[in-house]
Protein backbone atom coordinates (compact mmCIF):
# COMPACT_ATOMS: atom_id res chain seq x y z
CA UNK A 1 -50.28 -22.98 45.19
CA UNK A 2 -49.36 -26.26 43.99
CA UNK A 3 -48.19 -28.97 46.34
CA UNK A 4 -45.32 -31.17 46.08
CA UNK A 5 -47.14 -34.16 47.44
CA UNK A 6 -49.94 -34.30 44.93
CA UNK A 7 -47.31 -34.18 41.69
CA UNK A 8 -46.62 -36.95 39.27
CA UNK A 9 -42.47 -36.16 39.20
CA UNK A 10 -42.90 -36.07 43.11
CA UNK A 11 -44.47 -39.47 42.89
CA UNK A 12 -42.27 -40.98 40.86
CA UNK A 13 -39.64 -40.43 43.96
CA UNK A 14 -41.15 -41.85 46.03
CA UNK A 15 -42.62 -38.54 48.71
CA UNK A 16 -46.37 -39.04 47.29
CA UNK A 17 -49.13 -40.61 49.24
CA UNK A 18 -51.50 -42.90 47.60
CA UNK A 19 -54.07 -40.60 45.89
CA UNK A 20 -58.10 -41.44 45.66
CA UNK A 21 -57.97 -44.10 47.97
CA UNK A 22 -60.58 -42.82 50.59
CA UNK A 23 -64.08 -42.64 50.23
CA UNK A 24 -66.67 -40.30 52.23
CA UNK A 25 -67.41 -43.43 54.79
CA UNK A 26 -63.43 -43.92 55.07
CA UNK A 27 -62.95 -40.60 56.42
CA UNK A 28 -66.07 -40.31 58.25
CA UNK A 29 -64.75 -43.49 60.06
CA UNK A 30 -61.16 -42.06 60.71
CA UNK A 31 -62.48 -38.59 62.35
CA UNK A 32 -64.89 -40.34 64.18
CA UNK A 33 -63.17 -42.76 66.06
CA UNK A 34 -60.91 -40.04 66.92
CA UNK A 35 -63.55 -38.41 68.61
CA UNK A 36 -63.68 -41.31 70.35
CA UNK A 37 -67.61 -41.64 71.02
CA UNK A 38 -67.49 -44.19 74.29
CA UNK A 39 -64.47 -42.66 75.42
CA UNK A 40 -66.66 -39.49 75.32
CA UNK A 41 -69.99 -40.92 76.64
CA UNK A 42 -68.04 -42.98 79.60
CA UNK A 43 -65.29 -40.92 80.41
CA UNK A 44 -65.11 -37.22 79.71
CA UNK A 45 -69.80 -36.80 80.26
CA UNK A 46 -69.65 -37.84 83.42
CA UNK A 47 -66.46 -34.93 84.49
CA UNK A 48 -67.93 -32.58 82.39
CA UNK A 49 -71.32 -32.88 84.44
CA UNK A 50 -69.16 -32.93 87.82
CA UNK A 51 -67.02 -29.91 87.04
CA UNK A 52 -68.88 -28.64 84.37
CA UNK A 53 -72.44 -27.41 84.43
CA UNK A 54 -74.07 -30.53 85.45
CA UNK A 55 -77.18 -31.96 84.43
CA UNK A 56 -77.16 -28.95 81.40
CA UNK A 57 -73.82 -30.48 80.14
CA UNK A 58 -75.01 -32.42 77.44
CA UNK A 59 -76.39 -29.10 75.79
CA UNK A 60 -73.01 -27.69 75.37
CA UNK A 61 -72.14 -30.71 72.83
CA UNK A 62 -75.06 -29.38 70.70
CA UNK A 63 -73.90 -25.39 71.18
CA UNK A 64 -70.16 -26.93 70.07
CA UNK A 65 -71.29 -28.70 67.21
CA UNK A 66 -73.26 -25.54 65.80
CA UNK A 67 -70.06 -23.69 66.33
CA UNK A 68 -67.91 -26.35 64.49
CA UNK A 69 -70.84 -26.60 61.56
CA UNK A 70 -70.25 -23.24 61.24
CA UNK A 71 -66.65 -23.25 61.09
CA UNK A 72 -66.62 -25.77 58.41
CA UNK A 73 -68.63 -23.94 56.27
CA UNK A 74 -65.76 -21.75 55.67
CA UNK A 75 -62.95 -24.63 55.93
CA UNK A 76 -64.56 -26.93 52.85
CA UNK A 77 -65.11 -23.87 50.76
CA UNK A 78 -61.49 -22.85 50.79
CA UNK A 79 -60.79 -26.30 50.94
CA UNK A 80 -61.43 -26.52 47.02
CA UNK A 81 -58.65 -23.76 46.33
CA UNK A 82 -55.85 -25.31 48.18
CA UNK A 83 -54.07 -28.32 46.62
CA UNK A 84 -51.89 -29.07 50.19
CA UNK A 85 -53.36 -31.68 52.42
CA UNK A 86 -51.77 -29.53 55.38
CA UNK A 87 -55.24 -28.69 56.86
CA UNK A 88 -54.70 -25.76 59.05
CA UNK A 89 -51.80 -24.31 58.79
CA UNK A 90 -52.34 -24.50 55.01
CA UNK A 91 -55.14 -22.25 55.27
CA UNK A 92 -53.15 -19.59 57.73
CA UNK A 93 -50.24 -19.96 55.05
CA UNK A 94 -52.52 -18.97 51.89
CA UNK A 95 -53.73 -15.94 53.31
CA UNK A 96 -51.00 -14.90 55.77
CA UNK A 97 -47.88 -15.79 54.55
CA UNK A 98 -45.50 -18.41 55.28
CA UNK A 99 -44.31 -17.92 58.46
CA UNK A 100 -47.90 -17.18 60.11
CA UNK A 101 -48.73 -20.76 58.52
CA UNK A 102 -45.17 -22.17 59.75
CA UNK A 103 -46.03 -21.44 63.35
CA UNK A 104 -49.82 -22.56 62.80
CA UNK A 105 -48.30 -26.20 61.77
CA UNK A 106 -46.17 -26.26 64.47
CA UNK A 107 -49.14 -25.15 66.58
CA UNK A 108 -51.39 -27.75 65.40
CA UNK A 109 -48.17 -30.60 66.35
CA UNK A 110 -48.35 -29.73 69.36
CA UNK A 111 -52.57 -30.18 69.34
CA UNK A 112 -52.46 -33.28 68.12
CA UNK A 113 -49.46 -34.72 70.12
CA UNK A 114 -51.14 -33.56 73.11
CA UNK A 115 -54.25 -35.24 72.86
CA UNK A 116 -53.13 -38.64 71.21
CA UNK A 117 -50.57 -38.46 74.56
CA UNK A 118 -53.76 -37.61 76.97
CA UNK A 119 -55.24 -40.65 75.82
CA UNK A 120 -51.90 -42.75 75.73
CA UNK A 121 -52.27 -41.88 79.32
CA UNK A 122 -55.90 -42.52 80.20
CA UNK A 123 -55.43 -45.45 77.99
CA UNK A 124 -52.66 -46.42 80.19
CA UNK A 125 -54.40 -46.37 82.93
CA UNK A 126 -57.51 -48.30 81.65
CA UNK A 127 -55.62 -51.35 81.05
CA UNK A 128 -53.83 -51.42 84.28
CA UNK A 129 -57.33 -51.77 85.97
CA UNK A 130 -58.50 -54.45 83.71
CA UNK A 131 -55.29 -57.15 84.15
CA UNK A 132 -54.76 -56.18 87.82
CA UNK A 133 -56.40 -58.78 89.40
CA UNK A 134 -54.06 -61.20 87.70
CA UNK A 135 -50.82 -59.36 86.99
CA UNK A 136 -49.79 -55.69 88.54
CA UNK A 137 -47.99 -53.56 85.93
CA UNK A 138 -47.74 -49.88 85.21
CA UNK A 139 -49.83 -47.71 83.33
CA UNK A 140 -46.62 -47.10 81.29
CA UNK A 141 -45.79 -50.62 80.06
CA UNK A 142 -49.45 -50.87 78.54
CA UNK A 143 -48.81 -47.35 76.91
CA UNK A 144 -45.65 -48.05 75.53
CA UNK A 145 -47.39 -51.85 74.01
CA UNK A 146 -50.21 -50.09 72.73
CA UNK A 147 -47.57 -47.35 70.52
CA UNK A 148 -45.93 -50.28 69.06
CA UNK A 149 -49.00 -51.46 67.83
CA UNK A 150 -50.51 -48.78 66.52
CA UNK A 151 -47.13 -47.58 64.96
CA UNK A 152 -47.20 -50.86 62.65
CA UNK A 153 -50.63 -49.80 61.85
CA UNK A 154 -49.53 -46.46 60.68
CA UNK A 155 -46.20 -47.52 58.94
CA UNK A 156 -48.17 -49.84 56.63
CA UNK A 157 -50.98 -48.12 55.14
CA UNK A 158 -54.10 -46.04 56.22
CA UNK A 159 -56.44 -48.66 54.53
CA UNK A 160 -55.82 -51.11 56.83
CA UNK A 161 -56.09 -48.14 59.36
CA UNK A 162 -58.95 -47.46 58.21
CA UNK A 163 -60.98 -51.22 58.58
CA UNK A 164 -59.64 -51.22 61.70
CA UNK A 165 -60.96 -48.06 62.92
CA UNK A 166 -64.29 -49.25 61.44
CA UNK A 167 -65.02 -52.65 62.72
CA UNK A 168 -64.02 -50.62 66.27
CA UNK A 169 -66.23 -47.70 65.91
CA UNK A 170 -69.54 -49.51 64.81
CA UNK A 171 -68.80 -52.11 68.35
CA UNK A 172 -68.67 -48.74 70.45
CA UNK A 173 -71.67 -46.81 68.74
CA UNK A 174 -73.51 -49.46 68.85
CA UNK A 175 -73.47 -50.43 72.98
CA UNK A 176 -74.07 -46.76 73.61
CA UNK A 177 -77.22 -46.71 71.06
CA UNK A 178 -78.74 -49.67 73.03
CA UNK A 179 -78.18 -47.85 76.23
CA UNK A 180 -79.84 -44.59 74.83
CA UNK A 181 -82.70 -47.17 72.92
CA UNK A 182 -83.33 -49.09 76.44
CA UNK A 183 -83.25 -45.77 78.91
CA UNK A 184 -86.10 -44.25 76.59
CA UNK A 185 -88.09 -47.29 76.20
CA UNK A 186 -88.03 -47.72 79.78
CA UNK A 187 -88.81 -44.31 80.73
CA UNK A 188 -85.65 -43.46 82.54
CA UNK A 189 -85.18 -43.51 86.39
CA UNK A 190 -88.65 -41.05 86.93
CA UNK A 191 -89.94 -40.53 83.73
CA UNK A 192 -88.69 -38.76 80.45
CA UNK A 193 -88.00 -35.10 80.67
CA UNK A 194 -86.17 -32.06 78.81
CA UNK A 195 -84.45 -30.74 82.19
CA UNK A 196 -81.12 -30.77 80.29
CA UNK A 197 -81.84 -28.23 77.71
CA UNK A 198 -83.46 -26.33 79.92
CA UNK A 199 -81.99 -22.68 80.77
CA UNK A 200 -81.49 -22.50 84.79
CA UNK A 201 -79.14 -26.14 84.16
CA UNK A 202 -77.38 -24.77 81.41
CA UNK A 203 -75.85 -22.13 83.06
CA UNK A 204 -75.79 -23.58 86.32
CA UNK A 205 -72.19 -24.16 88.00
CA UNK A 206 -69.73 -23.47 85.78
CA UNK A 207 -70.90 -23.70 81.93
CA UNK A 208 -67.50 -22.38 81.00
CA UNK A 209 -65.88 -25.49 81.90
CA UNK A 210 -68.55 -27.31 80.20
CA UNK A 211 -68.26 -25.94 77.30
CA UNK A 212 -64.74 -26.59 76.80
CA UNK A 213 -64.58 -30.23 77.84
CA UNK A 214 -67.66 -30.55 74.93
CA UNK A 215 -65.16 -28.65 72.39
CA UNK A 216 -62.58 -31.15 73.36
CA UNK A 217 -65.09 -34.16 72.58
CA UNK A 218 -64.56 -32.98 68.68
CA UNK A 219 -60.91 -32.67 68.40
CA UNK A 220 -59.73 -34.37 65.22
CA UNK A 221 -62.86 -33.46 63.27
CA UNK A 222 -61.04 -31.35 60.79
CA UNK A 223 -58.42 -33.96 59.85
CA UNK A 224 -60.84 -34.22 57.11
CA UNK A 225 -58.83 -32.10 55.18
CA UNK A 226 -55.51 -33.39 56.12
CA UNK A 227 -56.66 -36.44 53.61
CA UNK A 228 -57.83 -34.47 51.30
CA UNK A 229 -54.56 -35.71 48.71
CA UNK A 230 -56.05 -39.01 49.25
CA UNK A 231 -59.90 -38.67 48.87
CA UNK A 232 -61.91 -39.85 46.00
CA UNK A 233 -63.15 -36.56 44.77
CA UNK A 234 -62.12 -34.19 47.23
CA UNK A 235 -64.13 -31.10 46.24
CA UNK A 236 -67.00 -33.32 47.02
CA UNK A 237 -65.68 -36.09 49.23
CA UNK A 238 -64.39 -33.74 51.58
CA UNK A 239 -66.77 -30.92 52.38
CA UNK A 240 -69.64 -34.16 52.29
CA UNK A 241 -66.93 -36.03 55.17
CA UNK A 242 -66.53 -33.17 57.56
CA UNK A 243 -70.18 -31.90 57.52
CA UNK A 244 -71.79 -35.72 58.51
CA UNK A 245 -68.74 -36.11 60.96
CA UNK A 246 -69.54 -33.02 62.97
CA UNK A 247 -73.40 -33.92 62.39
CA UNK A 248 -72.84 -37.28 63.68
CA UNK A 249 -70.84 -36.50 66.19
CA UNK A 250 -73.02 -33.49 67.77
CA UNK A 251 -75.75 -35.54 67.92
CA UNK A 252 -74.77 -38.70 69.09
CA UNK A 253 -72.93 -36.87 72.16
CA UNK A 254 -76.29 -34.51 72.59
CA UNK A 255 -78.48 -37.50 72.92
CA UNK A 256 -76.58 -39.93 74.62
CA UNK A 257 -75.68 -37.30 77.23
CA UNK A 258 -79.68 -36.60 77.50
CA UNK A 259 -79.89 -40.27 77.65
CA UNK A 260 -77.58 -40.99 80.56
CA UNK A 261 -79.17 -37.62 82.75
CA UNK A 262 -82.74 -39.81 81.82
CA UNK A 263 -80.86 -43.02 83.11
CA UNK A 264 -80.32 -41.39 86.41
CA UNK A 265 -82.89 -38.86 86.83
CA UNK A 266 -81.89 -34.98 87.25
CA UNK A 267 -81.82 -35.05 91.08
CA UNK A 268 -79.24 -38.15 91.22
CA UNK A 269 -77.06 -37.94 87.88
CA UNK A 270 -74.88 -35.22 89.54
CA UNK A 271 -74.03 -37.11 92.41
CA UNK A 272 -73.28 -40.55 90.44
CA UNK A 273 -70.85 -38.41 87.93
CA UNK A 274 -69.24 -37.07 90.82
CA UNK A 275 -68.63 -40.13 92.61
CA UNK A 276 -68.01 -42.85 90.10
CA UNK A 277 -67.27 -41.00 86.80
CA UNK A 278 -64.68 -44.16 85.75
CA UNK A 279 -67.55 -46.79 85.81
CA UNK A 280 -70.67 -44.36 85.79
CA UNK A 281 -71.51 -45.56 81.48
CA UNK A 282 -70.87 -49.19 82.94
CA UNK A 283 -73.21 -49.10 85.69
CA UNK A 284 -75.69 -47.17 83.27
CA UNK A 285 -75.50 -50.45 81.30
CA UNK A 286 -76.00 -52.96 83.58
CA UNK A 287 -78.88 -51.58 84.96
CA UNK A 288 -80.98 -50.69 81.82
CA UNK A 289 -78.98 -54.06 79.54
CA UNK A 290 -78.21 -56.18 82.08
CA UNK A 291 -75.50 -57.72 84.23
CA UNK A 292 -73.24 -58.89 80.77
CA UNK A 293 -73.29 -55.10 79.88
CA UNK A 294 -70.91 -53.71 81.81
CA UNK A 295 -68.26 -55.95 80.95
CA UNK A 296 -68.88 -55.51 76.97
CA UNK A 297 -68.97 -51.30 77.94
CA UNK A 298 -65.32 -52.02 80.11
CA UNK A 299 -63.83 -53.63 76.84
CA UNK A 300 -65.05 -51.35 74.07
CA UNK A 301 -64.29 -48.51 75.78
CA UNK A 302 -60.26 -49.63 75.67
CA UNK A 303 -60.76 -50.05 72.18
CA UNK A 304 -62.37 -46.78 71.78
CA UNK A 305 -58.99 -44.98 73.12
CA UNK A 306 -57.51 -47.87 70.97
CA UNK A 307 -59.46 -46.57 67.84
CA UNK A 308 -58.59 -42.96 68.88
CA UNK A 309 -55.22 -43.09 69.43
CA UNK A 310 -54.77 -44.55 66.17
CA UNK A 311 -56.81 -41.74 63.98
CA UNK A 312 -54.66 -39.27 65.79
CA UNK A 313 -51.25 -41.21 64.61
CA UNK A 314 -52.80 -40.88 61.18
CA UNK A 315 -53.15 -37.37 61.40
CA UNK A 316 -49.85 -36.34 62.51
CA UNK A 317 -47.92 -38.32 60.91
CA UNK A 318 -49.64 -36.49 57.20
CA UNK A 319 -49.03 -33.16 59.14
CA UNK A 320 -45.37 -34.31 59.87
CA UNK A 321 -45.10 -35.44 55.95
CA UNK A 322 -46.51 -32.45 54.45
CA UNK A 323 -44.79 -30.05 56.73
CA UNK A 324 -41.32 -31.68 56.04
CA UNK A 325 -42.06 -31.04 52.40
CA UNK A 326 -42.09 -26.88 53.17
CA UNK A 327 -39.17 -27.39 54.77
CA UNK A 328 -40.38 -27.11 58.34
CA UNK A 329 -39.49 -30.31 59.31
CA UNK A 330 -35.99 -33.05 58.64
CA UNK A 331 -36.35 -33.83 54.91
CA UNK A 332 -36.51 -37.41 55.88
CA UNK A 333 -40.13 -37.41 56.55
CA UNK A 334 -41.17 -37.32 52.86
CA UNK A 335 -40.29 -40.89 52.55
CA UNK A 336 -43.04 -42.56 51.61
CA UNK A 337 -42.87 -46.43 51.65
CA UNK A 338 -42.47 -48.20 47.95
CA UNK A 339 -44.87 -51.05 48.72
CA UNK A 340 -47.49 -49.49 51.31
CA UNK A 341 -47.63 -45.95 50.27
CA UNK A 342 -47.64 -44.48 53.79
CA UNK A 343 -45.80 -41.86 55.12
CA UNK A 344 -43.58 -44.40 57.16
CA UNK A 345 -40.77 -42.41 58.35
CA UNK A 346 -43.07 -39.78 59.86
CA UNK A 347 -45.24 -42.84 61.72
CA UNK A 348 -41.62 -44.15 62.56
CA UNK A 349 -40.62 -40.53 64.55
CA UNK A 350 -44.38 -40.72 65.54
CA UNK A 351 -44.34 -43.52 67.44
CA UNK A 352 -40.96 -42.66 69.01
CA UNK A 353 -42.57 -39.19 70.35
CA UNK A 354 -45.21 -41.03 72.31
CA UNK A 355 -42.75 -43.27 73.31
CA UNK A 356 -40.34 -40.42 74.75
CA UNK A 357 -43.26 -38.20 76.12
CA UNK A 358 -44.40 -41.90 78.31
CA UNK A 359 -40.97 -42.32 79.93
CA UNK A 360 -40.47 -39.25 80.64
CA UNK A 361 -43.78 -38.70 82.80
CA UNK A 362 -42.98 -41.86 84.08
CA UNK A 363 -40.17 -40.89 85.48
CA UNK A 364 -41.59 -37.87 86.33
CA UNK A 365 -44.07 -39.89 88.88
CA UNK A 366 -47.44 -38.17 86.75
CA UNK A 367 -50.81 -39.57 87.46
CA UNK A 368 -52.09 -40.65 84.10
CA UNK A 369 -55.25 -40.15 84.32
CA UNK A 370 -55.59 -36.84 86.78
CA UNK A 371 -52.62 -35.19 85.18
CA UNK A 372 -51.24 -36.50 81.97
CA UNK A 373 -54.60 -37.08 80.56
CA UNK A 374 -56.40 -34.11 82.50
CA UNK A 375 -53.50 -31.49 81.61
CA UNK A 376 -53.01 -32.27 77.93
CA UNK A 377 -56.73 -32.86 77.20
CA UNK A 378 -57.08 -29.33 78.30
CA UNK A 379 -53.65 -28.00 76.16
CA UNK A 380 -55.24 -29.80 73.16
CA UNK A 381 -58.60 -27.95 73.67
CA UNK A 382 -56.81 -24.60 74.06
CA UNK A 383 -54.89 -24.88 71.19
CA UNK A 384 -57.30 -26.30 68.42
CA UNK A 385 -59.66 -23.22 69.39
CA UNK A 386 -56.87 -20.82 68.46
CA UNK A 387 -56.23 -22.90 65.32
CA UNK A 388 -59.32 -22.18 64.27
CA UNK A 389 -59.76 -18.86 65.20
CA UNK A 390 -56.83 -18.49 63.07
CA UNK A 391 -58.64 -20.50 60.27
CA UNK A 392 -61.86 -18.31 60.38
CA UNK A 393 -59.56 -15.29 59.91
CA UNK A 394 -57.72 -16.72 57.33
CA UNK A 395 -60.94 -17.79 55.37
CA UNK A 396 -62.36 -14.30 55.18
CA UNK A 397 -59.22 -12.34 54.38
CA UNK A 398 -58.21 -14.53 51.68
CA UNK A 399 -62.07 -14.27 50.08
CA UNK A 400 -62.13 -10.60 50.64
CA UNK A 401 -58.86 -10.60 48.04
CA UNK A 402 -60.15 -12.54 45.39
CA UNK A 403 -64.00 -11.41 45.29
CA UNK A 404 -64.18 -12.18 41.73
CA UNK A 405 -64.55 -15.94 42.95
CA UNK A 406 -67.59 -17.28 42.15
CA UNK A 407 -68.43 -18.07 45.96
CA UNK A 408 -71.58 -17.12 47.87
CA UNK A 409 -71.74 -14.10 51.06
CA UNK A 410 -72.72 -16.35 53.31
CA UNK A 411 -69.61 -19.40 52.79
CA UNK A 412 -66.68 -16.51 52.17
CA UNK A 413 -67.91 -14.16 55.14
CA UNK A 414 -70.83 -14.67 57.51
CA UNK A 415 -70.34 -18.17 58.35
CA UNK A 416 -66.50 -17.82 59.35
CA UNK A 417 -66.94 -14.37 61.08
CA UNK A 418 -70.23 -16.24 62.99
CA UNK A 419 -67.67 -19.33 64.06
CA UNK A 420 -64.83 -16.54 64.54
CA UNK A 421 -67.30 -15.16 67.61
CA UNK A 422 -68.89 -18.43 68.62
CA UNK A 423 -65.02 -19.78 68.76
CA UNK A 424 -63.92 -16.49 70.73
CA UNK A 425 -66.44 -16.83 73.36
CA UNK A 426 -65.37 -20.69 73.80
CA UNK A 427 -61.53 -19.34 73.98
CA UNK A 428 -63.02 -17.05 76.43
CA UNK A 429 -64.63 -19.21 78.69
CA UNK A 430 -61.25 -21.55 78.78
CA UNK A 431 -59.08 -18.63 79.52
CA UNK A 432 -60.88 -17.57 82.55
CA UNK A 433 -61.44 -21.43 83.62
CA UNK A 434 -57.68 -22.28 83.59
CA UNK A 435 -56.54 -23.02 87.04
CA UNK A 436 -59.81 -25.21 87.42
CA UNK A 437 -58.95 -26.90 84.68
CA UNK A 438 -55.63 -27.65 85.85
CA UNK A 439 -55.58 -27.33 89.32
CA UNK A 440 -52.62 -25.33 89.73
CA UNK A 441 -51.48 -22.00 88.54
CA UNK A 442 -47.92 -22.91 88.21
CA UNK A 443 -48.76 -25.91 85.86
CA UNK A 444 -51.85 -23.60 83.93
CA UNK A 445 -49.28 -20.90 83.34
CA UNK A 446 -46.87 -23.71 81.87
CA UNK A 447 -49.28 -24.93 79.82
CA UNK A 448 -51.09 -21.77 78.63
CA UNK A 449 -47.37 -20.03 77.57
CA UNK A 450 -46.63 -23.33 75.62
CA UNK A 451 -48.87 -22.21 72.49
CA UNK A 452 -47.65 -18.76 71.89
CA UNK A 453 -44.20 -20.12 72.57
CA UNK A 454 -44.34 -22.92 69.90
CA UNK A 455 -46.29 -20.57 67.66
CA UNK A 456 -43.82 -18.28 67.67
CA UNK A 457 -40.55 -20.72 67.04
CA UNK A 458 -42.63 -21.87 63.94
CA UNK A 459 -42.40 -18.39 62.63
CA UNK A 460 -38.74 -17.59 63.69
CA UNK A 461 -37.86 -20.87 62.15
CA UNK A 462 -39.66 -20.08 58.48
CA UNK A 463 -38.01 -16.82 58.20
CA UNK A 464 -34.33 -18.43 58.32
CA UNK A 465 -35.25 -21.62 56.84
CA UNK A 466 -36.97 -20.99 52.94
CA UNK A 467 -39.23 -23.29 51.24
CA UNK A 468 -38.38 -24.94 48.00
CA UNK A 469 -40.28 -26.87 45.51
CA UNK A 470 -39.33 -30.30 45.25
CA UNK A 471 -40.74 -30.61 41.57
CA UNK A 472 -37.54 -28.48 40.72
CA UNK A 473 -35.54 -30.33 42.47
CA UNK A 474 -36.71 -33.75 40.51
CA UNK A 475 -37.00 -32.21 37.41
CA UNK A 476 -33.31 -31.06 37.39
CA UNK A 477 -32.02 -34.87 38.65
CA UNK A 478 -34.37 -35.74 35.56
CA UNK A 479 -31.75 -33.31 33.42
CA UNK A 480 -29.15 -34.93 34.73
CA UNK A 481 -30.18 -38.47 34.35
């Protein structure tokens, strides 16, 4: 299946993106930061140990990242026989059909605008703190500023994204590296130990919790794929991209978690998490660093939800562009600027989303960090595991078609149906750990039904509304040129 978006005639009117522009490191970069690794590390460790499964927390990043290593194996491989850079529901649409892959994009929209909102948010919230002492204003002015910024950044082009995400990332990585460096070369608070991979902490309290706040802590790893139209060498560029993202990732999060239960010692690093979770990484600083630590922490971590929020407007504003070309979306989104080469229209309607989705929870009177970012955090986790549950199915149905494809057993069938069950039991666990999640049925309920809901109006909508192929289209205004 050929796509629209990667065709000369398509290019010459102006809906292509820039093709071969990103390297390996570029994307690497862009799926990082949206991990956000400090925002991780200082804000979502220390509530995963309090709610989660406490000192055996930091485990569950390593059990997600297996799961996600796994997953991928399936992903890149059917990566290379895709031509769309519409990541998921591309995949669901290949073997499925096109209105199983309609209501997977729509699916994944609502994935991605929930977690770039749940930072908005906590982001929100963040800067409030930091200029209160000289000027009170709400979270939702700084939320709304911060949008406007990083919709310029998106309506020009995704290299300048790009630098910017990686002069911001290497800042944040680096602060939490010296904390990790410092804790170990000190010997922690009592001395170095392996307590948190240890079983009776893993599954203490609730582990189910835990593991889906550490599956949350990857979101945006697959948007690997999404650039796959612009990648230097995709076959290889890609599949090289997502494997050292979810690498990196796994094990930074794994050993900085480690390093912060060291920082504290096992019999005290529940009880800091639980009551000073917001400054619990600064404080961790400051006393293995020094006093100028906690300050430097304070200020990358705002632009590590600065860095974030930004990847994730990258991402959905390609999903938006490639999903208006099938029709699923206003036609106007297939603009792509004459000078910059970026999807601007779609950053334009991006940008304006965020906006929307602020004043109204404004209005609304929402706490943005207890239940804007705490209730779409945990919609985005939901969602993304059914994505790629979705994925893993599609991967080995589509090989089990074609097995005259020169691809091995273990990339076209064990590894997908292995991530299909690791990704089940993680869907499992999240089910069954709703209302604590949440904290109220009414609002888990709300959120649970939203998936299925938007899932299904994808579908409804691409059985009325049929896809065309825009490289007709230009070729007959060629003809009549």
């Amino acid at each position: 299946m050929s796509a629209p978006t990667t065709t000369s005639a398509t290019a010459a009117s102006g809906t292509s993106l820039k093709g071969g522009s990103l390297t390996t490191a570029s994307i690497v970069f862009m799926v990082i930061a949206a991990a956000a690794p400090l925002t991780v590390i200082g804000g979502a460790l220390p509530i995963g140990m309090a709610v989660g499964n406490g000192t055996g927390y930091p485990t569950m990043y390593a059990v997600g990242a297996v799961i996600l290593i796994l997953f991928s194996v399936g992903l890149t491989t059917m990566s290379k026989f895709i031509d769309e850079p519409g990541a998921f529901y591309s995949y669901v649409e290949t073997a499925f059909g096109r209105r199983l892959g309609m209501g997977t994009a729509y699916l994944a929209l609502l994935t991605y605008t929930a977690i770039q909102f749940a930072v908005y948010g906590f982001l929100g919230a963040q800067l409030g703190q930091l200029v209160d002492p000289v000027v009170h204003l709400p979270w939702w002015v700084f939320s709304l500023a911060v949008a406007g910024v990083v919709g310029y950044l998106g309506y020009r082009n995704i290299e300048l994204s790009s630098k910017a995400l990686g002069v911001l990332l290497i800042a944040e990585i680096a602060i939490v590296v010296l904390i990790d460096v410092f804790v170990t070369g000190k010997g922690g608070d009592a001395g170095l130990n392996a307590d948190p991979f240890l079983p009776e902490n893993i599954f203490s309290g609730s582990m189910g919790v835990g593991l889906m706040m550490a599956m949350a802590g990857f979101i945006g790893f697959e948007a690997t794929t999404v650039f796959r139209s612009e990648a230097k060498d995709p076959d290889r560029t890609v599949p090289h991209a997502t494997y050292i993202a979810v690498a990196v990732i796994g094990i930074f999060y794994t050993v900085s978690g480690w390093a912060v239960v060291q920082a504290w010692g096992t019999d005290n690093v529940l009880a800091e998490a639980t009551d000073d979770p917001d400054s619990m990484i600064a404080h961790t600083a400051e006393n293995y660093l020094g006093s100028w630590a906690g300050p430097v922490v304070d200020v990358l971590l705002l632009t590590s939800l600065f860095a974030c929020v930004l990847s994730f407007h990258n991402v959905l504003t390609r999903y938006q562009h490639a999903i208006s070309h099938k029709r699923g979306l206003p036609r106007a989104l297939r603009a792509v600027h004459l000078t910059h080469r970026s999807p601007h229209m779609s950053s334009l309607v991006q940008t304006v989303t965020v906006a929307v989705l602020v004043v109204v929870c404004a209005l609304a009177g929402l706490d943005p960090v207890t239940e804007i970012f705490t209730w779409f955090s945990g919609l985005a986790t939901f969602t993304i595991i059914i994505l790629m549950l979705l994925v893993s199915a599609a991967v080995v149905v589509w090989f089990r078609a074609r097995p005259s494809l020169q691809v091995s057993v273990w990339k076209r069938l064990i590894a997908p149906v292995l991530s299909f069950l690791g990704l089940g039991t993680a869907l499992f666990f999240i089910v069954t750990n709703f209302t604590v999640l949440f904290g109220s049925a009414a609002v888990a309920w709300v959120m649970a039904l939203s998936a299925p809901v938007v899932f299904l109006f994808g579908t409804v909508f691409a059985t009325f509304v049929q896809e065309f192929d825009d490289r007709i289209i230009t070729r007959n205004m060629d003809r009549r040129m």
